[in-house]
Protein backbone atom coordinates (compact mmCIF):
# COMPACT_ATOMS: atom_id res chain seq x y z
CA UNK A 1 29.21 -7.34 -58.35
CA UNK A 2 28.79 -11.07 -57.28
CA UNK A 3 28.59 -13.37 -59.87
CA UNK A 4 25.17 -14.93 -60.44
CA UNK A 5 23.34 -11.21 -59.07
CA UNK A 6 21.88 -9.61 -62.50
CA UNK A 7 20.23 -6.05 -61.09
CA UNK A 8 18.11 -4.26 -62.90
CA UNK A 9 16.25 -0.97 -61.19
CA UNK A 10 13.18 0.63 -62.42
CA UNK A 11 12.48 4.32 -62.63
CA UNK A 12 10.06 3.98 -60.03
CA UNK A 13 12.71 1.84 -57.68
CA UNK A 14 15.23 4.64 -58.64
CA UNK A 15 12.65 7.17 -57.09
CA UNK A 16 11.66 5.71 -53.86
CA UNK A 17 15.46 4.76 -53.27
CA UNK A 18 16.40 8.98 -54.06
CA UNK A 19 13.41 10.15 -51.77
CA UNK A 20 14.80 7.28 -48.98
CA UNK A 21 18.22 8.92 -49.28
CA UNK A 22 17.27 12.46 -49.47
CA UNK A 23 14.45 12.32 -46.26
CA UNK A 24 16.44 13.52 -43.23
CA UNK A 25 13.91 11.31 -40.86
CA UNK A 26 15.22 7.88 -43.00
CA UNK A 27 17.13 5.25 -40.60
CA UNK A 28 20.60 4.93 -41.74
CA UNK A 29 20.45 1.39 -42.06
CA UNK A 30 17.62 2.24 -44.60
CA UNK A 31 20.08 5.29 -46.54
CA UNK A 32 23.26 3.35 -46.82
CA UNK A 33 21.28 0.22 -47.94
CA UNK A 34 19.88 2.39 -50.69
CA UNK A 35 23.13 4.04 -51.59
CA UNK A 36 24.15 0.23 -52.20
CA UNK A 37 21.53 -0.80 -54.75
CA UNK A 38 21.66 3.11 -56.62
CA UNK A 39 25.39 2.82 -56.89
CA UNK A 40 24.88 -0.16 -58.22
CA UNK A 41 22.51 0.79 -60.77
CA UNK A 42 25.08 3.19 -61.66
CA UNK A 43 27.53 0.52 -62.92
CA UNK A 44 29.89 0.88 -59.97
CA UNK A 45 32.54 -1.90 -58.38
CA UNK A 46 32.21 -3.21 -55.18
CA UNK A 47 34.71 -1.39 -54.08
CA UNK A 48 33.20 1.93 -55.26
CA UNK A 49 29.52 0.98 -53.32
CA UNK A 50 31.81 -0.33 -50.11
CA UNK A 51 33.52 3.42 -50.09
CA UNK A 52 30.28 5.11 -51.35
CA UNK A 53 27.95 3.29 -48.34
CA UNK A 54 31.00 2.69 -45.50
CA UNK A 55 29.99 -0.69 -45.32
CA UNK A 56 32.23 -4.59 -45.78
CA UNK A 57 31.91 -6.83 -49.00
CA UNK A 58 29.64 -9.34 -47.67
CA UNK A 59 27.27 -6.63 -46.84
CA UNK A 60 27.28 -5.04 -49.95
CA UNK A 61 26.43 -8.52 -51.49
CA UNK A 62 23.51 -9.45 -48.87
CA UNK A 63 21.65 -6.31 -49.79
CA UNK A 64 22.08 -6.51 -53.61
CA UNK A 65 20.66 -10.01 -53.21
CA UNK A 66 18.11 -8.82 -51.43
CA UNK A 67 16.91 -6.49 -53.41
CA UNK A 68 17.01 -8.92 -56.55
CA UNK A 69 14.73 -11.31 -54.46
CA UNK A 70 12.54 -8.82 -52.48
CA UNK A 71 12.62 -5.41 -54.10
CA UNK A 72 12.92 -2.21 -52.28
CA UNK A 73 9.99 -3.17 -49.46
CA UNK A 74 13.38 -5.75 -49.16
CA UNK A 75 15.30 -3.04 -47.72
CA UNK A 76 12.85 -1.41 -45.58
CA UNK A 77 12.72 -4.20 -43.76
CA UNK A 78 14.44 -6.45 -41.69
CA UNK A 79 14.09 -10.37 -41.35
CA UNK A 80 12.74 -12.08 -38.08
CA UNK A 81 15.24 -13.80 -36.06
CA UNK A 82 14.51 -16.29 -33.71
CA UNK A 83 15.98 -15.20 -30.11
CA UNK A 84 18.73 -15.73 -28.26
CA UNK A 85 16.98 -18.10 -25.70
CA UNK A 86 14.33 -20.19 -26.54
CA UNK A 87 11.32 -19.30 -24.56
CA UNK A 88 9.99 -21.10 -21.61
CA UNK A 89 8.28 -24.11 -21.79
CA UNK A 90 4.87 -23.53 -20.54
CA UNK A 91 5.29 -26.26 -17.85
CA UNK A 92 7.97 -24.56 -16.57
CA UNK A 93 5.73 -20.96 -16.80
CA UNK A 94 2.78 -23.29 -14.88
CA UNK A 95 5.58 -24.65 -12.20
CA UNK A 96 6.37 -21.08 -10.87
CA UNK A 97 3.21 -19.80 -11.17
CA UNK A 98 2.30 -22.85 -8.94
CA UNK A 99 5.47 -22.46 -6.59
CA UNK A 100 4.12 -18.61 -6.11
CA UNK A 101 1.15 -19.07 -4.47
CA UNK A 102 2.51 -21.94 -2.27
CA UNK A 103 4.67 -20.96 1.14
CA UNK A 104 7.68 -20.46 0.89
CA UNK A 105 10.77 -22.70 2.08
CA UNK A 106 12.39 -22.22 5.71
CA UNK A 107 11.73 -19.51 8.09
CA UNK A 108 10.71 -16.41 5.13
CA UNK A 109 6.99 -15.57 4.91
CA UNK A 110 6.44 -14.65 1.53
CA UNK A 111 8.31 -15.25 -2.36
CA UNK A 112 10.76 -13.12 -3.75
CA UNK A 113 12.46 -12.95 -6.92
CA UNK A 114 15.59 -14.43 -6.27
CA UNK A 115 14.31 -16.91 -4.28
CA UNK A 116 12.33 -17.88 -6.79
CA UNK A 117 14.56 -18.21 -9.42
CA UNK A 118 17.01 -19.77 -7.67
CA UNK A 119 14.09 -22.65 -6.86
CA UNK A 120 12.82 -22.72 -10.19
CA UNK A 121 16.57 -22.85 -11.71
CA UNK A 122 15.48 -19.65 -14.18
CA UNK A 123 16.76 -16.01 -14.08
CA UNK A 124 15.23 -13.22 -11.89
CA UNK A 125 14.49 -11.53 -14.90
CA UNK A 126 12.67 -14.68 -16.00
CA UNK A 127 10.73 -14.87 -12.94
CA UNK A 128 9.56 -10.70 -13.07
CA UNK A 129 8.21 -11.69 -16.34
CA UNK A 130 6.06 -14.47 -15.31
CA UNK A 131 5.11 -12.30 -11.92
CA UNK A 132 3.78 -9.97 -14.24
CA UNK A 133 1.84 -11.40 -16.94
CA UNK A 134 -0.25 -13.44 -14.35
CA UNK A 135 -0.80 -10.82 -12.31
CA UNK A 136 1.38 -11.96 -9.12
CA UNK A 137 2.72 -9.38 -6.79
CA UNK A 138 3.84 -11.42 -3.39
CA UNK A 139 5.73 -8.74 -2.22
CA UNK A 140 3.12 -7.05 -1.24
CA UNK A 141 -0.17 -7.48 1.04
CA UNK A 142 -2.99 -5.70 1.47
CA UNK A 143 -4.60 -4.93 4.83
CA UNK A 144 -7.94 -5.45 6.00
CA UNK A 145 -10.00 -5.09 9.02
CA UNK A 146 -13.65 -6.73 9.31
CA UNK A 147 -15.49 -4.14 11.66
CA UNK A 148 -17.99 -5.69 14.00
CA UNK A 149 -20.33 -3.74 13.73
CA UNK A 150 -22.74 -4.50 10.43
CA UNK A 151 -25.07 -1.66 10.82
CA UNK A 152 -22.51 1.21 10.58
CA UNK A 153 -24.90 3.96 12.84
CA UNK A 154 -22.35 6.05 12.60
CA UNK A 155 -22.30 6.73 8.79
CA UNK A 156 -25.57 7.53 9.20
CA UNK A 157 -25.34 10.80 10.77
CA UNK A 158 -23.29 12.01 8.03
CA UNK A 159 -25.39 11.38 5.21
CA UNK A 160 -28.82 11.85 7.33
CA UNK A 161 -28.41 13.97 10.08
CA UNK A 162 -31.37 14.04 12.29
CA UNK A 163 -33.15 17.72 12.97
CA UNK A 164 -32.81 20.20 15.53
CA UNK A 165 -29.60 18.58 16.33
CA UNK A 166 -25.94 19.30 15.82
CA UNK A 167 -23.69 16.39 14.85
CA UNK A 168 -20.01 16.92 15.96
CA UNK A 169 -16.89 14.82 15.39
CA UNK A 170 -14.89 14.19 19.03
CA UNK A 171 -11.10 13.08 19.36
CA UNK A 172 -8.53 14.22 20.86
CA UNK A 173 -4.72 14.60 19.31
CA UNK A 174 -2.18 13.48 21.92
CA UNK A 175 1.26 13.67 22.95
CA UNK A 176 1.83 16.48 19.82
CA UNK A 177 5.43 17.39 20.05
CA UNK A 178 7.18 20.82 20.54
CA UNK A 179 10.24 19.73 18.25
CA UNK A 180 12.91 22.04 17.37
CA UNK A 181 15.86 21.64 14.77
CA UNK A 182 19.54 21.10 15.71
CA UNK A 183 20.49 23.72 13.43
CA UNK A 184 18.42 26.13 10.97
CA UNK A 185 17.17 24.61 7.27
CA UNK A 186 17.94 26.14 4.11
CA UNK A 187 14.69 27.35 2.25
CA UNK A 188 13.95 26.28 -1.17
CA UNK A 189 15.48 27.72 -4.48
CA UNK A 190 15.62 26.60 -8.22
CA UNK A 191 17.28 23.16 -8.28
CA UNK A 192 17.14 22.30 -4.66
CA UNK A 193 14.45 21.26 -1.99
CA UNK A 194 14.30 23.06 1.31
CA UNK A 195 16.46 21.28 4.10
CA UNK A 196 15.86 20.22 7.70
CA UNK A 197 17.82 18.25 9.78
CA UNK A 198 17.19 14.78 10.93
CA UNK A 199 17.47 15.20 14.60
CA UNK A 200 15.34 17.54 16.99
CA UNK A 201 15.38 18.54 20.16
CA UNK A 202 12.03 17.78 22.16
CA UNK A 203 9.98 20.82 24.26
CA UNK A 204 8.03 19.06 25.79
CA UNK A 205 4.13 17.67 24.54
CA UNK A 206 0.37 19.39 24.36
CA UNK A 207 -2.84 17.44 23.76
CA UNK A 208 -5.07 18.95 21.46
CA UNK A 209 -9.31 18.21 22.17
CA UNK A 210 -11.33 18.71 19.29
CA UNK A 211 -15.25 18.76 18.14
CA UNK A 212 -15.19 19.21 14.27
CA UNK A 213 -18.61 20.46 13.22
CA UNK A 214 -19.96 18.18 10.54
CA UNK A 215 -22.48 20.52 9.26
CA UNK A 216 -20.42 23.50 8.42
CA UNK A 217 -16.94 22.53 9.29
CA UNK A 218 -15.69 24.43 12.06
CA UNK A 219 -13.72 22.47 15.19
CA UNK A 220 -13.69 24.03 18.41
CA UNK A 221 -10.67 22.93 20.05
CA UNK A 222 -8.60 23.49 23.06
CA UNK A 223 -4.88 22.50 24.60
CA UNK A 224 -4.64 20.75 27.15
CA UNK A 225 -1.20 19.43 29.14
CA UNK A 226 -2.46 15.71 29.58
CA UNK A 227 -5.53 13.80 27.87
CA UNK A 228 -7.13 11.93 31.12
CA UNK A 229 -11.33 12.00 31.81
CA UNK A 230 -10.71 15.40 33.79
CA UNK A 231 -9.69 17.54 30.88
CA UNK A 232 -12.26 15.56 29.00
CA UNK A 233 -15.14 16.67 31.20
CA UNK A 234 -13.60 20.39 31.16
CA UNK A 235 -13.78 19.77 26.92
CA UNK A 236 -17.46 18.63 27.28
CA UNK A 237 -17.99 21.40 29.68
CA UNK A 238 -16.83 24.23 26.88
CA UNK A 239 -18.55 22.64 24.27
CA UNK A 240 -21.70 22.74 26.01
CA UNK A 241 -21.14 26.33 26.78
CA UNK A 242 -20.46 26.83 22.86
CA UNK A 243 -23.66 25.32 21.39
CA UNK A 244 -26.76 27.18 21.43
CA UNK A 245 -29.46 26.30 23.88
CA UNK A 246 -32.37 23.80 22.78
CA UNK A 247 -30.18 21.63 20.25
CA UNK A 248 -29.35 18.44 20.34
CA UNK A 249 -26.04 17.11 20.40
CA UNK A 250 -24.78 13.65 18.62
CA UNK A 251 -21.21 13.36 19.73
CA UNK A 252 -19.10 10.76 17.74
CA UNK A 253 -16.50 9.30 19.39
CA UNK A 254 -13.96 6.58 19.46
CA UNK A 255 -13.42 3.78 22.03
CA UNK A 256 -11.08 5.36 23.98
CA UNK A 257 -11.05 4.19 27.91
CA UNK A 258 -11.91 7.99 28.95
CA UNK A 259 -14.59 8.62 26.49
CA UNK A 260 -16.20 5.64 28.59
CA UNK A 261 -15.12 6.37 32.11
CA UNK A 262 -17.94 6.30 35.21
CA UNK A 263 -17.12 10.00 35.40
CA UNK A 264 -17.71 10.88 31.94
CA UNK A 265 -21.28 8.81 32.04
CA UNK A 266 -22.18 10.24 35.35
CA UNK A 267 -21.66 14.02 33.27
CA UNK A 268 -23.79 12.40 30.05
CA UNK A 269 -26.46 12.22 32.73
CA UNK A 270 -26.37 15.82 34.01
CA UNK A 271 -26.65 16.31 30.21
CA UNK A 272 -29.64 14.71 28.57
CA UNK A 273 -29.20 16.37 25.22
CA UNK A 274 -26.00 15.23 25.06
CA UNK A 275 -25.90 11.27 23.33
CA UNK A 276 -22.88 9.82 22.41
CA UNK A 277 -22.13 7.47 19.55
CA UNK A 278 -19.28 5.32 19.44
CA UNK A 279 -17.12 4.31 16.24
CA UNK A 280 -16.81 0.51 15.25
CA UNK A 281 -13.73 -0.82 16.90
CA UNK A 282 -10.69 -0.29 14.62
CA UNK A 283 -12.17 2.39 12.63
CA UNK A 284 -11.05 5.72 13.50
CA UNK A 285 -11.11 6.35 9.57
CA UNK A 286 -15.17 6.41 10.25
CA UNK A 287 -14.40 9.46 12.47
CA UNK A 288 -14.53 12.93 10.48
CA UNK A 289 -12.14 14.67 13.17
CA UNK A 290 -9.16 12.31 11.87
CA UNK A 291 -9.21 14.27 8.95
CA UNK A 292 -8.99 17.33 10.39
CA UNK A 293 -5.80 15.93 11.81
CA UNK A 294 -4.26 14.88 9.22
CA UNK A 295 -4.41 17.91 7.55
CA UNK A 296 -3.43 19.92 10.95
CA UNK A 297 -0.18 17.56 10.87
CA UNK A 298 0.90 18.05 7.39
CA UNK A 299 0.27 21.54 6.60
CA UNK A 300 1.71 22.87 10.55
CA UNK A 301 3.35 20.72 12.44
CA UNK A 302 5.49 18.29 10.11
CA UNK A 303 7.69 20.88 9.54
CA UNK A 304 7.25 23.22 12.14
CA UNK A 305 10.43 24.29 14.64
CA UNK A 306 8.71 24.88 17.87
CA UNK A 307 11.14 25.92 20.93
CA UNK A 308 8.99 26.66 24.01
CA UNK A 309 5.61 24.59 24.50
CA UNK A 310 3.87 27.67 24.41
CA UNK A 311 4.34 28.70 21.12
CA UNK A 312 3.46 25.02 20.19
CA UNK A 313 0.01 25.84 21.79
CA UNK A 314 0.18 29.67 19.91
CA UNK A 315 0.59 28.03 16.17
CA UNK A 316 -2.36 25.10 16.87
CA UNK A 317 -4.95 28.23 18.32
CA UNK A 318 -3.97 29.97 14.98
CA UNK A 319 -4.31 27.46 12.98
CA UNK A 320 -8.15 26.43 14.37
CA UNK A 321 -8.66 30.51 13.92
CA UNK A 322 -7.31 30.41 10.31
CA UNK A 323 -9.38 26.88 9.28
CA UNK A 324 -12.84 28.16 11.58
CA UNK A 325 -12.61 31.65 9.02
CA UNK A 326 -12.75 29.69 5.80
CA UNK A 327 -14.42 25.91 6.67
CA UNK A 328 -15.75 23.37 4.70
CA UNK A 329 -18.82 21.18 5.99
CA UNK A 330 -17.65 17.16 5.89
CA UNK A 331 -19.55 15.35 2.94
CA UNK A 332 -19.20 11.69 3.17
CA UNK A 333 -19.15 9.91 -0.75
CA UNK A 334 -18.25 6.25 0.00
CA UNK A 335 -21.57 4.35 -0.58
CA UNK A 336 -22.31 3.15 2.65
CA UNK A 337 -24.18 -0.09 1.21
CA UNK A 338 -21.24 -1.28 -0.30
CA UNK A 339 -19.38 -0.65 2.53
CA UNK A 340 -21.52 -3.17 4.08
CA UNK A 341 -21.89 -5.86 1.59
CA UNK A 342 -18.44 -6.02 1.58
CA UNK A 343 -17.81 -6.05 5.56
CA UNK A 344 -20.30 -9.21 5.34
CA UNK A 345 -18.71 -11.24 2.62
CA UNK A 346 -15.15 -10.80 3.92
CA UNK A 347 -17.14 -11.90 7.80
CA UNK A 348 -18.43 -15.06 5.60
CA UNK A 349 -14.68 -15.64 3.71
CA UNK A 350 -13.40 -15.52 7.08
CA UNK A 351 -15.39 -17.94 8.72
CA UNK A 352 -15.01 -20.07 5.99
CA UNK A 353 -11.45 -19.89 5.62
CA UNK A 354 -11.23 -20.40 9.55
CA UNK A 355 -13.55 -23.15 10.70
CA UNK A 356 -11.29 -26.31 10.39
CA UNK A 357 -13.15 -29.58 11.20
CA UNK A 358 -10.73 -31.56 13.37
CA UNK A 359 -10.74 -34.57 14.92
CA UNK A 360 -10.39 -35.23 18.91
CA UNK A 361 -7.24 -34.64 19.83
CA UNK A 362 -4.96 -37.07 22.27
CA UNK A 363 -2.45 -35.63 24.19
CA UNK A 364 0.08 -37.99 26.24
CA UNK A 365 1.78 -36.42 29.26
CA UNK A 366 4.14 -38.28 31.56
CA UNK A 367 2.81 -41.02 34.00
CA UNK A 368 5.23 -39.39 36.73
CA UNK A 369 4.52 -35.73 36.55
CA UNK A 370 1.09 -34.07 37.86
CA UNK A 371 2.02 -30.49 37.05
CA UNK A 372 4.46 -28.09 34.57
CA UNK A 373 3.04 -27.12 31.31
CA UNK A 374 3.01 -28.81 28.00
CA UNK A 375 3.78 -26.97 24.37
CA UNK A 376 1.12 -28.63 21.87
CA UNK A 377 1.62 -28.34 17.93
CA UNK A 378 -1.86 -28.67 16.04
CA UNK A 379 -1.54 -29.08 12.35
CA UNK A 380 -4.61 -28.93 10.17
CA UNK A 381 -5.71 -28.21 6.16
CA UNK A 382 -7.80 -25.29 5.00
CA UNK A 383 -8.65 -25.80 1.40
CA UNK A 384 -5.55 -26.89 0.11
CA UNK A 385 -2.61 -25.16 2.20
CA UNK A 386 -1.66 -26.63 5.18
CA UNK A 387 -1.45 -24.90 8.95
CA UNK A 388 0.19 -25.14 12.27
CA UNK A 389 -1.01 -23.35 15.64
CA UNK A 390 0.89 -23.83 18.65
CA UNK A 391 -0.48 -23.95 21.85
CA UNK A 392 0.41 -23.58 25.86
CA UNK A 393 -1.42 -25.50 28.05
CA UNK A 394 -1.15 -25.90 32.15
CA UNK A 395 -0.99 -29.23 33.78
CA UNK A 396 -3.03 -28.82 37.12
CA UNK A 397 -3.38 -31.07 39.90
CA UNK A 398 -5.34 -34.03 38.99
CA UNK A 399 -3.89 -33.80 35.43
CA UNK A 400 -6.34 -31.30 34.01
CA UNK A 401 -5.45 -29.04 31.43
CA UNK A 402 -5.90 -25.53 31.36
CA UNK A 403 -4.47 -23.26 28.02
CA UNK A 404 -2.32 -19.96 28.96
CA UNK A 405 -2.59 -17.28 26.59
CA UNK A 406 1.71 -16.73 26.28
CA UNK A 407 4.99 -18.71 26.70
CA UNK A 408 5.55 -19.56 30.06
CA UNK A 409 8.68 -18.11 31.13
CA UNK A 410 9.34 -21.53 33.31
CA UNK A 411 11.01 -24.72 31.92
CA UNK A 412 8.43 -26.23 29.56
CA UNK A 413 7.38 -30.12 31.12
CA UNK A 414 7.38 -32.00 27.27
CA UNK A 415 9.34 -29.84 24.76
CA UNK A 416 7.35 -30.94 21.99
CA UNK A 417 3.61 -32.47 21.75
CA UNK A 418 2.68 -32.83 17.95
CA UNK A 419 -1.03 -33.44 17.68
């Protein structure tokens, strides 16, 4: 034992450090440093309690003092260490955090790790840490699309259809493929995923026109080689023939050039219980059809091997047969009102964020030249981030300025106009 270390071990000490020894779930680190102090107890050397516990002389002696100046919660537990590396200084933590939401140097668009640590002179691990607790993500951007359209008519129909009137869902599904496989796939077993190979060989395309029945769910839909306002009349035309006499019909459909062609209006006249109701611009998602779709391309066609178009045009038929014996009616659950508070605030953040007070602009062309076009730089503030917006302007005859809407593909007059 090391001189100066008296121990003396209770009954009580001698029990918890037997039941420590004995439990099965007990760390090692926690046994052998209770074999120490028991052998101990027992009168043995050091060299007995090294061979007894496995362990060196200075660690038999760190635990026995230990235990003289802690006890057996001592044992149990370890002593805080400080770390390896000291942790950031907050400034530092404040300086990236800063440097995040700032652009980026150069030509890149957005932040990423590396880059960042290799600004900030810290370690990518470093930086994923501060990412995380403040919430940062700037690889990765999420999509929006303000809709024009405030009023939304066309939710309305699904949550309040009017009477005596049938409410159907119009798109059509174009250029669908007839794709077959180079060579056959292997189906699935225990351990392994069914295969399919990575190139196809293309049979040619169909066009699928559908209706999709909000009420009860059933589409009515029909093949057709090519998706111009003719086979959209003959759609129109079987449709009609399908829906009982005396009805109403709300048709929802998207922008599409043919859904608005003279021919197509001229047949909405023939028609008077026909009215059509087109989707806000960029929202097909507002369309139920789409869904119908999407469900038509995953469960049939995404891993389908078609050969001829014709049996392309066979599994879509059964398909519409299989879905028409067992539909469900549409039920839209997104609260509209919120979809339209929030379509107005992000209108209102965008106008704010866009309207840039700037002062008249000078622009000095060459004394000598009365036409060519001129590349002007603009460079404004919006809050506190700075912009640039590049320009194309004409020079006409009698030095009047008239903007082009792309680069001109002709030698540019000045190369460079900052304003």
């Amino acid at each position: 034992m090391r001189e100066g270390i008296d121990i003396e071990v209770s009954v009580a000490d001698r029990e918890r450090l037997a039941a420590v020894v004995g439990d099965r779930n007990s760390r090692q680190k926690h046994v052998w440093r209770a074999r120490i102090i028991l052998a101990t107890a027992e009168g043995c050397g050091t060299a007995e309690i090294m061979r007894r516990a496995g362990v060196s002389k200075p660690c038999v002696w760190r635990w026995q003092e230990r235990f003289v100046h802690e006890g057996v919660a001592g044992l149990l537990h370890d002593k805080t260490r400080k770390p390896g590396l000291p942790p950031l200084p907050s400034a530092l933590v404040d300086h990236v955090v800063a440097l995040t939401l700032t652009e980026p140097p150069g030509e890149t668009t957005h932040w990423t790790g590396r880059a960042m640590a290799a600004a900030s002179g810290i370690s990518l691990r470093s930086v994923q840490r501060i990412w995380a607790a403040h919430g940062l993500q700037p690889h990765r951007v999420r999509r929006f699309k303000l809709s024009q359209d405030p009023a939304f008519a066309v939710v309305g129909f699904y949550l309040d259809p009017p009477a005596h009137s049938l409410v159907l869902s119009v798109d059509e599904k174009s250029q669908i493929q007839a794709l077959d496989r180079t060579q056959p796939g292997l189906p699935i077993k225990k351990g392994r995923a069914g295969t399919m190979t990575h190139d196809y060989i293309r049979n040619g395309t169909t066009t699928l026109f559908a209706a999709f029945n909000v009420f009860d769910g059933t589409v009515i839909g029909q093949c057709m080689a090519r998706h111009r306002h003719q086979e959209f009349i003959r759609f129109l035309n079987r449709i009609e023939a399908a829906v009982p006499a005396g009805k109403l019909v709300h048709a929802i459909l998207d922008n599409y050039a043919v859904h608005k062609h003279p021919k197509v209006r001229a047949w909405l006249e023939r028609h008077p219980r026909w009215v059509f109701h087109f989707s806000p611009t960029s929202c097909s998602w507002a369309n139920a059809v789409e869904g119908f779709f999407a469900t038509l391309t995953r469960r049939r066609l995404q891993r389908g091997a078609l050969h001829p178009l014709v049996d392309l045009q066979a599994a879509i038929n059964r398909y519409l047969g299989e879905h028409n014996r067992k539909p469900k009616p549409f039920v839209w659950t997104a609260d509209p009102h919120r979809i339209i508070e929030r379509s107005i605030v992000g209108t209102k953040r965008s106008r704010q964020t866009t309207s840039v007070e700037s002062p008249p602009i000078q622009i000095q062309t060459p004394n000598d030249c009365d036409y060519g076009y001129l590349h002007v730089i603009f460079t404004y503030r919006s809050g506190d981030r700075p912009h640039k917006a590049e320009n194309f302007y004409e020079l006409k005859p009698g030095r009047c300025l008239i903007k082009v809407d792309k680069k001109p593909q002709v030698p540019i007059l000045s190369d460079e106009v900052v304003a």
